[in-house]
N, C-alpha and C. Protein backbone atom coordinates (compact mmCIF):
# COMPACT_ATOMS: atom_id res chain seq x y z
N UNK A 1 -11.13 -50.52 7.36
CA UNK A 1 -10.99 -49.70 8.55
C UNK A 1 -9.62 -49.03 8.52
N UNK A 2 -9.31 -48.04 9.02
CA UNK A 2 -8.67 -47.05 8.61
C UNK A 2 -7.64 -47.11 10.35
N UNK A 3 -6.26 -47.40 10.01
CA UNK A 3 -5.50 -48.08 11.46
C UNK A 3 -5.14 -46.31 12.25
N UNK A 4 -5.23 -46.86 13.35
CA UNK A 4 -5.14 -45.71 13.67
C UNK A 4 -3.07 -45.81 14.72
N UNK A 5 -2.38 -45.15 14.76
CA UNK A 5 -1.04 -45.00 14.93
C UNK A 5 -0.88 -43.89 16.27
N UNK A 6 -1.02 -44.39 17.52
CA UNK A 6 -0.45 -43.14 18.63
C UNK A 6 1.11 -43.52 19.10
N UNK A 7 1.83 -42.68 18.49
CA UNK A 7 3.85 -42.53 18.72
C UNK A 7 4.03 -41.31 19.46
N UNK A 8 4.68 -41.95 20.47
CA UNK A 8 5.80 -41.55 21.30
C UNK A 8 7.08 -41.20 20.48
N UNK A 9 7.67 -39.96 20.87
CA UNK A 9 9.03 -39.44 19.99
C UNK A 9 9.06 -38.87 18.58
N UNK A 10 8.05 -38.97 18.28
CA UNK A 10 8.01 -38.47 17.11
C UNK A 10 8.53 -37.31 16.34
N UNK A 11 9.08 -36.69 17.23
CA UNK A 11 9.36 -35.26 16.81
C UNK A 11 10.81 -35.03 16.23
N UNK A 12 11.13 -36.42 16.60
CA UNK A 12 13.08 -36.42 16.04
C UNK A 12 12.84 -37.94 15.91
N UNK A 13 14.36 -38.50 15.35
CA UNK A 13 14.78 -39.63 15.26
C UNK A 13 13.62 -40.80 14.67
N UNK A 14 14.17 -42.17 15.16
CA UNK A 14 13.58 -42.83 14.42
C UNK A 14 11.66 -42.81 14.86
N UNK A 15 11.41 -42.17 15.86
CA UNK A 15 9.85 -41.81 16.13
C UNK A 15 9.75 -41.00 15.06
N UNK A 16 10.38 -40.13 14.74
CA UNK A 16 9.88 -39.38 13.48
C UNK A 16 9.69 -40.08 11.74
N UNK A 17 10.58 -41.01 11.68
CA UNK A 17 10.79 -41.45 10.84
C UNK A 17 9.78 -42.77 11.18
N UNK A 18 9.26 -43.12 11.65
CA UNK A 18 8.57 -44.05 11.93
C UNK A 18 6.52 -43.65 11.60
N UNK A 19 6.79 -42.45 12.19
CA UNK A 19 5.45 -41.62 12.15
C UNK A 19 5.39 -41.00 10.47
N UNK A 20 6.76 -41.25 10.29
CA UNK A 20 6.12 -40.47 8.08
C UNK A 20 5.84 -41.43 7.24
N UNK A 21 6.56 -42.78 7.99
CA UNK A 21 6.45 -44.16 7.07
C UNK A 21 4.92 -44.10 7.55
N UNK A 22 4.30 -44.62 8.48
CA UNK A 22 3.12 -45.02 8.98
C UNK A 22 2.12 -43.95 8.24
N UNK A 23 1.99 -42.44 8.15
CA UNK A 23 1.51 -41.48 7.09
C UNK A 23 1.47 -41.57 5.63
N UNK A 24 2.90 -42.04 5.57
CA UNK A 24 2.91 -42.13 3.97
C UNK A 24 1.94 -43.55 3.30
N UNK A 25 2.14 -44.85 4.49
CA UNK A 25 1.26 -45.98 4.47
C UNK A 25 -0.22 -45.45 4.69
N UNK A 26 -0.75 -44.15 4.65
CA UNK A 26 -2.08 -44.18 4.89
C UNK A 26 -2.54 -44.37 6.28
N UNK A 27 -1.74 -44.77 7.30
CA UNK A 27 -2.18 -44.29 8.76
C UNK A 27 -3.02 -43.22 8.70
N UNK A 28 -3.86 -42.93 9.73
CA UNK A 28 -3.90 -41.66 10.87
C UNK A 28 -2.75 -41.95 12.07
N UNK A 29 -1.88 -40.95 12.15
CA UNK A 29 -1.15 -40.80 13.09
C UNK A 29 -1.24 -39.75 14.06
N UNK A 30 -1.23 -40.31 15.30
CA UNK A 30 -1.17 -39.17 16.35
C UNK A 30 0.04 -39.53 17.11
N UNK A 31 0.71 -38.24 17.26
CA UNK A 31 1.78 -38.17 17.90
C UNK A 31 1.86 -37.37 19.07
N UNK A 32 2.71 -37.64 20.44
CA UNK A 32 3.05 -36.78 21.58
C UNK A 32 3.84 -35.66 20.86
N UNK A 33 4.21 -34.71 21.94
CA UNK A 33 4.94 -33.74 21.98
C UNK A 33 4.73 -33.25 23.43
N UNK A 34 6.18 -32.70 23.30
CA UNK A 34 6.19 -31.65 24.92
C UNK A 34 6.58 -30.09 24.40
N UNK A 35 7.57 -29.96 23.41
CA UNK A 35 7.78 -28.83 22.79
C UNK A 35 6.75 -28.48 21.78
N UNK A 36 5.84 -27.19 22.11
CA UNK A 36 4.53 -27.23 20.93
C UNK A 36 5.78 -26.50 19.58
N UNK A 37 6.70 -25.78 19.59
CA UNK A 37 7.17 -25.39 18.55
C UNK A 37 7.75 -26.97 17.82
N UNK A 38 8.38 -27.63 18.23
CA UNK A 38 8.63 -29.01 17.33
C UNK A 38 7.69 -29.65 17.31
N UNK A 39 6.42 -29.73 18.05
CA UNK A 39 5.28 -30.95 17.36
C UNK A 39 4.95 -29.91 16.28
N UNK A 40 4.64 -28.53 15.89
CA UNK A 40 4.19 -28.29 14.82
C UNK A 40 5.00 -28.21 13.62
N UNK A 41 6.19 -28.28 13.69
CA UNK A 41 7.29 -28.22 13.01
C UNK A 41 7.12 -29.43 12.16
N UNK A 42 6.82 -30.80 13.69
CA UNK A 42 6.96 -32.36 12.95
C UNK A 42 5.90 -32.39 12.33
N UNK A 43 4.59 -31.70 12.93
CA UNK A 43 3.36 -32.35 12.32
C UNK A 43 3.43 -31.80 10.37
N UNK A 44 3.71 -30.13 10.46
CA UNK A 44 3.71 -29.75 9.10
C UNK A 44 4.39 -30.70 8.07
N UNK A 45 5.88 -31.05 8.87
CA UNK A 45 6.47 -31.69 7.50
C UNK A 45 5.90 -32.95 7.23
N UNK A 46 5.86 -33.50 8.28
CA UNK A 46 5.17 -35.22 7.75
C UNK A 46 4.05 -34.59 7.52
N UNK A 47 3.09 -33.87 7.50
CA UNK A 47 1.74 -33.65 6.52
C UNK A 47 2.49 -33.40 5.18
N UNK A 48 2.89 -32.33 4.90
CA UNK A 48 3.71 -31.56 3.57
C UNK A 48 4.33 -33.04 2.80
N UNK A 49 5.63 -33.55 3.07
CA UNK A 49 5.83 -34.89 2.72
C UNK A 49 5.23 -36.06 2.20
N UNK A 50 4.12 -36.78 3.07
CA UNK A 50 3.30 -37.84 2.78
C UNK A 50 1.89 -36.99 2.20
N UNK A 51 1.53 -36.16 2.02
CA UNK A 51 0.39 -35.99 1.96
C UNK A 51 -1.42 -36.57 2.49
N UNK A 52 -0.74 -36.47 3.93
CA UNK A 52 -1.79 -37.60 4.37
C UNK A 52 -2.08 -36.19 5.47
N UNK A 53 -3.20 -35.94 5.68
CA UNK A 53 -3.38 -34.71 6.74
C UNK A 53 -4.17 -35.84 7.74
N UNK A 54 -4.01 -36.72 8.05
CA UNK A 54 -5.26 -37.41 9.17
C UNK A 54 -3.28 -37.56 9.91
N UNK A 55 -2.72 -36.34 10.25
CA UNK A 55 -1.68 -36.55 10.90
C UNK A 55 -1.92 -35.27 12.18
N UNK A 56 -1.92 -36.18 13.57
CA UNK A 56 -2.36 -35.18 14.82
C UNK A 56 -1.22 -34.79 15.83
N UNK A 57 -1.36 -34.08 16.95
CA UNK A 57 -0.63 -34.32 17.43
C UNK A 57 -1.30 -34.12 18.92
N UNK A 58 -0.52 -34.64 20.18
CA UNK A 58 -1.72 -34.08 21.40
C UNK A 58 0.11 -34.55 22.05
N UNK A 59 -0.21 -33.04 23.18
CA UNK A 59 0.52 -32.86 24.42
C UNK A 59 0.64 -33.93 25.54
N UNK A 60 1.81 -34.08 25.94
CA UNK A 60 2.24 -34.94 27.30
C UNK A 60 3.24 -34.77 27.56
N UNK A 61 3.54 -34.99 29.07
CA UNK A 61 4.54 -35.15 29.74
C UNK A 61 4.45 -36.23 30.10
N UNK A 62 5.74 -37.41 29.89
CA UNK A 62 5.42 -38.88 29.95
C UNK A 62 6.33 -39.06 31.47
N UNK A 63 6.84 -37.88 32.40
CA UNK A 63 7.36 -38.39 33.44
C UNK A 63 6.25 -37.99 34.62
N UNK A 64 5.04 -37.32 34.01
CA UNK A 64 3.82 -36.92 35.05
C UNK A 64 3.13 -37.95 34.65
N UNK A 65 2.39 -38.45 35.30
CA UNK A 65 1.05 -39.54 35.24
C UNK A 65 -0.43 -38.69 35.00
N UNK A 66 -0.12 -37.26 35.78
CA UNK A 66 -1.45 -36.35 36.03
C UNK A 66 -1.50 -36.12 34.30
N UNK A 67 -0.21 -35.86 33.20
CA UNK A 67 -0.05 -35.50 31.99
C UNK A 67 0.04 -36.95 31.17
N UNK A 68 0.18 -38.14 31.71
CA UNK A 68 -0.44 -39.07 30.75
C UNK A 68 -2.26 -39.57 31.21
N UNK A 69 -2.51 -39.29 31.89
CA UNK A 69 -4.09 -39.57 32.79
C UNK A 69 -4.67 -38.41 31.28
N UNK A 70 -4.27 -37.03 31.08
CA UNK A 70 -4.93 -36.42 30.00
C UNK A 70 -4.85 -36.33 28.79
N UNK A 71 -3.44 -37.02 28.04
CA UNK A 71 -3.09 -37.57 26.98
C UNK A 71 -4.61 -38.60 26.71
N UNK A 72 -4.62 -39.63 27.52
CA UNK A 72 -5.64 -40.80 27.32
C UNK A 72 -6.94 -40.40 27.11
N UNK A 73 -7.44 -39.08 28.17
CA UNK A 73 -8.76 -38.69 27.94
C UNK A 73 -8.82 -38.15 26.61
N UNK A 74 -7.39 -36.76 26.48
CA UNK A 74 -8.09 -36.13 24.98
C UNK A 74 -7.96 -37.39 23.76
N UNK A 75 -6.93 -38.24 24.13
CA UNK A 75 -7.25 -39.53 22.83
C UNK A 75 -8.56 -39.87 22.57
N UNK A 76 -9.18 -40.03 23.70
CA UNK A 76 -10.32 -40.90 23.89
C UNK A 76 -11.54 -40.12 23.10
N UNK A 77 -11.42 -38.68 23.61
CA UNK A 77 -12.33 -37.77 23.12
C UNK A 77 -12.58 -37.51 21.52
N UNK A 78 -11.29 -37.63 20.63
CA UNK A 78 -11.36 -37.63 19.70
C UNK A 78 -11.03 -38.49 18.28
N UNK A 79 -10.55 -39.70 18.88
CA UNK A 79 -10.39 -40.93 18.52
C UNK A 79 -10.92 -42.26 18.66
N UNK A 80 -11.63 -42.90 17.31
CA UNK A 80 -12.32 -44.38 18.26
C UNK A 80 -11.45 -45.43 18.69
């Protein structure tokens, strides 16, 4: 079974570095973002890097509840 990885921060620091190890290990990783220009920034390089494309990313605002209530649904929708 194939682990599945949802990170917070990913887009800098050690969330980032945490999300290329977990890629490069063959994860699927899905990661937040609030800035869509740095989640695609993060998502390209950790794809480009590890060569693992089962690397996602989905929108939130983690100080709204209304924006983590839809984080959970689109998880849900496209993740088992």
């Amino acid at each position: 079974m194939n682990k599945i990885a949802l990170i917070t921060g990913a887009t800098s620091g050690i969330g980032r570095a945490v999300a290329t190890e977990l890629a490069r290990q063959d994860a699927t990783v899905v990661f937040t973002y609030r800035d869509v220009a740095k989640g695609d920034e993060t998502l390209n390089e950790i794809r480009r890097v590890t060569g693992n494309e089962r690397v996602y990313m989905l929108e939130v605002d983690l100080a709204s509840l209304a924006s983590v209530r839809r984080l959970a649904e689109n998880y849900k929708k496209r993740f088992d």
